[in-house]
Protein backbone atom coordinates (compact mmCIF):
# COMPACT_ATOMS: atom_id res chain seq x y z
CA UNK A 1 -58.91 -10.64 83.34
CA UNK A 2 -61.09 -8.34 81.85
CA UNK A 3 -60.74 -7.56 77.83
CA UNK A 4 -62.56 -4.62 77.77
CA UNK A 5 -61.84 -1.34 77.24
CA UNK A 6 -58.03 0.09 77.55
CA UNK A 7 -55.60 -2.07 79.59
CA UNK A 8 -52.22 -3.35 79.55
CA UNK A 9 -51.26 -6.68 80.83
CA UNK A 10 -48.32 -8.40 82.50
CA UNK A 11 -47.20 -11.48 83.14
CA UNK A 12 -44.68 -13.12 85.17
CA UNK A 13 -43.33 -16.31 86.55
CA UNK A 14 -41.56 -16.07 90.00
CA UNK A 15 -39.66 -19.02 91.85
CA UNK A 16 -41.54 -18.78 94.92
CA UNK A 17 -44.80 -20.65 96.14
CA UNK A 18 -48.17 -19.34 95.34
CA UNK A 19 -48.51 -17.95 99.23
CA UNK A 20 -45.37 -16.07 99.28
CA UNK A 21 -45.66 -14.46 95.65
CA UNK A 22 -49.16 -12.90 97.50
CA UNK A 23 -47.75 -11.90 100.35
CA UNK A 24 -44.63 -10.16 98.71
CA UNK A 25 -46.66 -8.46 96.10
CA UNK A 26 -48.56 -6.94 99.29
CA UNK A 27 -46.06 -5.93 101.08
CA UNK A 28 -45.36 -3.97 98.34
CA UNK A 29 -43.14 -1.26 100.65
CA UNK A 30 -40.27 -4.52 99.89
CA UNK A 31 -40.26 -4.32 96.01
CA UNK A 32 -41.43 -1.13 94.88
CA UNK A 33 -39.31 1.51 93.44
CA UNK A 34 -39.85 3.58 95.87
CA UNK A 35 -36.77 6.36 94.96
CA UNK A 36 -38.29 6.68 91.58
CA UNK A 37 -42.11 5.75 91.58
CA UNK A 38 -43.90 7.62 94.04
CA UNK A 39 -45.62 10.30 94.90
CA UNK A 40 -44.81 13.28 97.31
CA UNK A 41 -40.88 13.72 98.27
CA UNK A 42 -38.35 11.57 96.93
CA UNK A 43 -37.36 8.69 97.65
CA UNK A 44 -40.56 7.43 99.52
CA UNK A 45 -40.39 5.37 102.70
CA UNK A 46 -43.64 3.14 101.66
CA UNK A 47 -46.06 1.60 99.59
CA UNK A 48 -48.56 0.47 101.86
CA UNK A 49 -51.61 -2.32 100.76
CA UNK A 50 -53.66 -2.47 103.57
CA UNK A 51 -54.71 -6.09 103.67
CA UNK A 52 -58.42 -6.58 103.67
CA UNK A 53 -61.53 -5.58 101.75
CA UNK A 54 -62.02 -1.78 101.54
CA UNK A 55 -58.27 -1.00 102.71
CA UNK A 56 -56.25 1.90 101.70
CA UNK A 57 -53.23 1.71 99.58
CA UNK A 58 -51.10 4.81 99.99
CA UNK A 59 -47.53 6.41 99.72
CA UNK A 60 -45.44 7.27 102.37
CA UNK A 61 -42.95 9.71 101.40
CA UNK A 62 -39.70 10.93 102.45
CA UNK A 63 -40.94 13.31 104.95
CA UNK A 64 -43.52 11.39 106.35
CA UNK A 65 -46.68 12.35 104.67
CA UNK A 66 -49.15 9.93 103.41
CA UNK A 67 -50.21 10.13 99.55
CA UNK A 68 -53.17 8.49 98.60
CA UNK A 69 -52.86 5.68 95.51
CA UNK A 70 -55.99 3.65 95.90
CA UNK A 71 -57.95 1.19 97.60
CA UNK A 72 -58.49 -2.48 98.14
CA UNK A 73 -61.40 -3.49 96.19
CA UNK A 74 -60.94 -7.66 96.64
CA UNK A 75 -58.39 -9.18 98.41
CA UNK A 76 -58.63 -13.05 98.52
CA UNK A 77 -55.31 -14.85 99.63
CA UNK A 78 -53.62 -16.05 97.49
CA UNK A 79 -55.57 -15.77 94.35
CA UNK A 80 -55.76 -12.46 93.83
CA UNK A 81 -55.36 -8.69 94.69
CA UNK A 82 -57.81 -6.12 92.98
CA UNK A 83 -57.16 -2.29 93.72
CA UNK A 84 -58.54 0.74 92.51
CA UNK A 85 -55.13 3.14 91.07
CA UNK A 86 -56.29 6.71 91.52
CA UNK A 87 -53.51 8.61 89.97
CA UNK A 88 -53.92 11.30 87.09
CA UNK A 89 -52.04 12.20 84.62
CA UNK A 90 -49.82 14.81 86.72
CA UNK A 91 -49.11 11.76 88.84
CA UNK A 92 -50.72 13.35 91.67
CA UNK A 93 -53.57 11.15 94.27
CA UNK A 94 -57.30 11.97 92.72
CA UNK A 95 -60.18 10.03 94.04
CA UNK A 96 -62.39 10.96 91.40
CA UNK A 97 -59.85 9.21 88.56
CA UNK A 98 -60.71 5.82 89.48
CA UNK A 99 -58.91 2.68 86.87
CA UNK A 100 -58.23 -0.47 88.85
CA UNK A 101 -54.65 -2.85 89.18
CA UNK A 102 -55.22 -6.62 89.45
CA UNK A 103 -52.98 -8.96 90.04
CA UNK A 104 -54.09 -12.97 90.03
CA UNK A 105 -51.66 -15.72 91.01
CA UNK A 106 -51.66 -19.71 89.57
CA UNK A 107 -49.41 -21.82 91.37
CA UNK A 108 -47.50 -23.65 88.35
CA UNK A 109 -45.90 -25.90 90.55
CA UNK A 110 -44.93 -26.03 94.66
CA UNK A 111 -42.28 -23.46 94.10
CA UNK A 112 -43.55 -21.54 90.88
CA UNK A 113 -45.90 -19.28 90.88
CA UNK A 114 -47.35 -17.57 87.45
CA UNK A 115 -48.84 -13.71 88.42
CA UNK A 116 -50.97 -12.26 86.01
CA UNK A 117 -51.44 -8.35 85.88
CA UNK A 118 -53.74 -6.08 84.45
CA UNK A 119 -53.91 -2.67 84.88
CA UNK A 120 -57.74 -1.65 83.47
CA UNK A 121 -60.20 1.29 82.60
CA UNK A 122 -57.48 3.66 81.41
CA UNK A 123 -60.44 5.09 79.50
CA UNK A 124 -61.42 6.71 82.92
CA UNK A 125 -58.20 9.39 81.38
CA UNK A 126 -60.27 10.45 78.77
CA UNK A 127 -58.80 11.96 75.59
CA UNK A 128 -55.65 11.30 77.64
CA UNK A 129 -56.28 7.75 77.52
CA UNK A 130 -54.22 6.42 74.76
CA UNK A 131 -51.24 8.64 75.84
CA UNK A 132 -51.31 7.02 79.68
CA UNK A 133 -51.83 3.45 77.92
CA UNK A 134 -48.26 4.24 76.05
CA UNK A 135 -46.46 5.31 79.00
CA UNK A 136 -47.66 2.62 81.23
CA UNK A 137 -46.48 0.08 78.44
CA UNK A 138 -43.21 1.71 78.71
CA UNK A 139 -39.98 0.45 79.96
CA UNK A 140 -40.13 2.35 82.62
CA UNK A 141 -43.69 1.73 83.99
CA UNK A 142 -44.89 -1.68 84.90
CA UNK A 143 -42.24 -3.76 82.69
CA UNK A 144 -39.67 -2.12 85.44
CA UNK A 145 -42.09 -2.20 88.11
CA UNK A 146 -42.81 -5.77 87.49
CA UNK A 147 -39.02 -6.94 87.42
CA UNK A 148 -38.64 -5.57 90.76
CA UNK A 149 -41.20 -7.92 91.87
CA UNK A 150 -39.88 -10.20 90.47
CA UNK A 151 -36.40 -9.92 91.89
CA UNK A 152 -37.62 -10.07 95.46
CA UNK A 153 -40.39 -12.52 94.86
CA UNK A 154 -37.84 -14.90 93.26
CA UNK A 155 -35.77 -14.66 96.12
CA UNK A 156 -35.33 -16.14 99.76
């Protein structure tokens, strides 16, 4: 994980094998909040990681439309996931925003599996940086996003 510059980190342990923790986090349309973290109309239908190297990650929202999120920068089963997050401050798509979401798995045991996120380069906000670092350490950011992983990682 990288220690430079603005980031917030998460981490979580998840009663599932190292495989399936990667594969759910991917298949991020089964975890997401999709009725309340999304872009476009409400609730979304999607949150779709294509899986390979240079893949798109994108919204699909309640009408059908695709929003843009990011892309796939590394994706190496079942390590690890980098992907470039695209969103500004207005929560709208902007591919000239770039800061980048990482997720790394460590299998602690056969059925325990120990993810590890970072979400990096919030300097890219500029003097909004420190103001998007405080809301994505909020309750309602990635400490909610990341229970909802959890919750369907952890199950069967």
């Amino acid at each position: 994980m990288n220690q430079t510059g603005i980031s917030i980190q998460r981490t979580i342990v998840v009663e599932a094998p190292q495989a399936r923790a990667f594969e759910v986090f991917v298949n991020m349309t089964a975890w997401w909040p999709l009725a309340t973290h999304s872009i476009g109309e409400k609730p979304a239908r999607a949150s779709i990681v294509e899986p390979k190297n240079g893949g798109r990650w994108y919204g699909i929202d309640a009408n059908g439309d695709e929003h843009g999120i990011g892309r796939v920068l590394a994706y190496e089963p079942y390590d690890r996931l980098l992907l470039t997050w695209e969103i500004s401050c207005a929560f709208e798509y902007d591919p000239s925003l770039r800061t980048e979401v990482e997720a790394r798995f460590f299998a602690e045991s056969p059925t325990r599996t120990r993810v590890e996120l970072e979400h990096r380069g919030l300097e890219a906000y500029g003097e909004d940086a420190e103001k998007m670092r405080a809301m994505y350490e909020g309750d309602d950011a990635w400490t909610y996003v990341w229970e909802c992983y959890r919750k369907v990682a952890s199950s069967e």
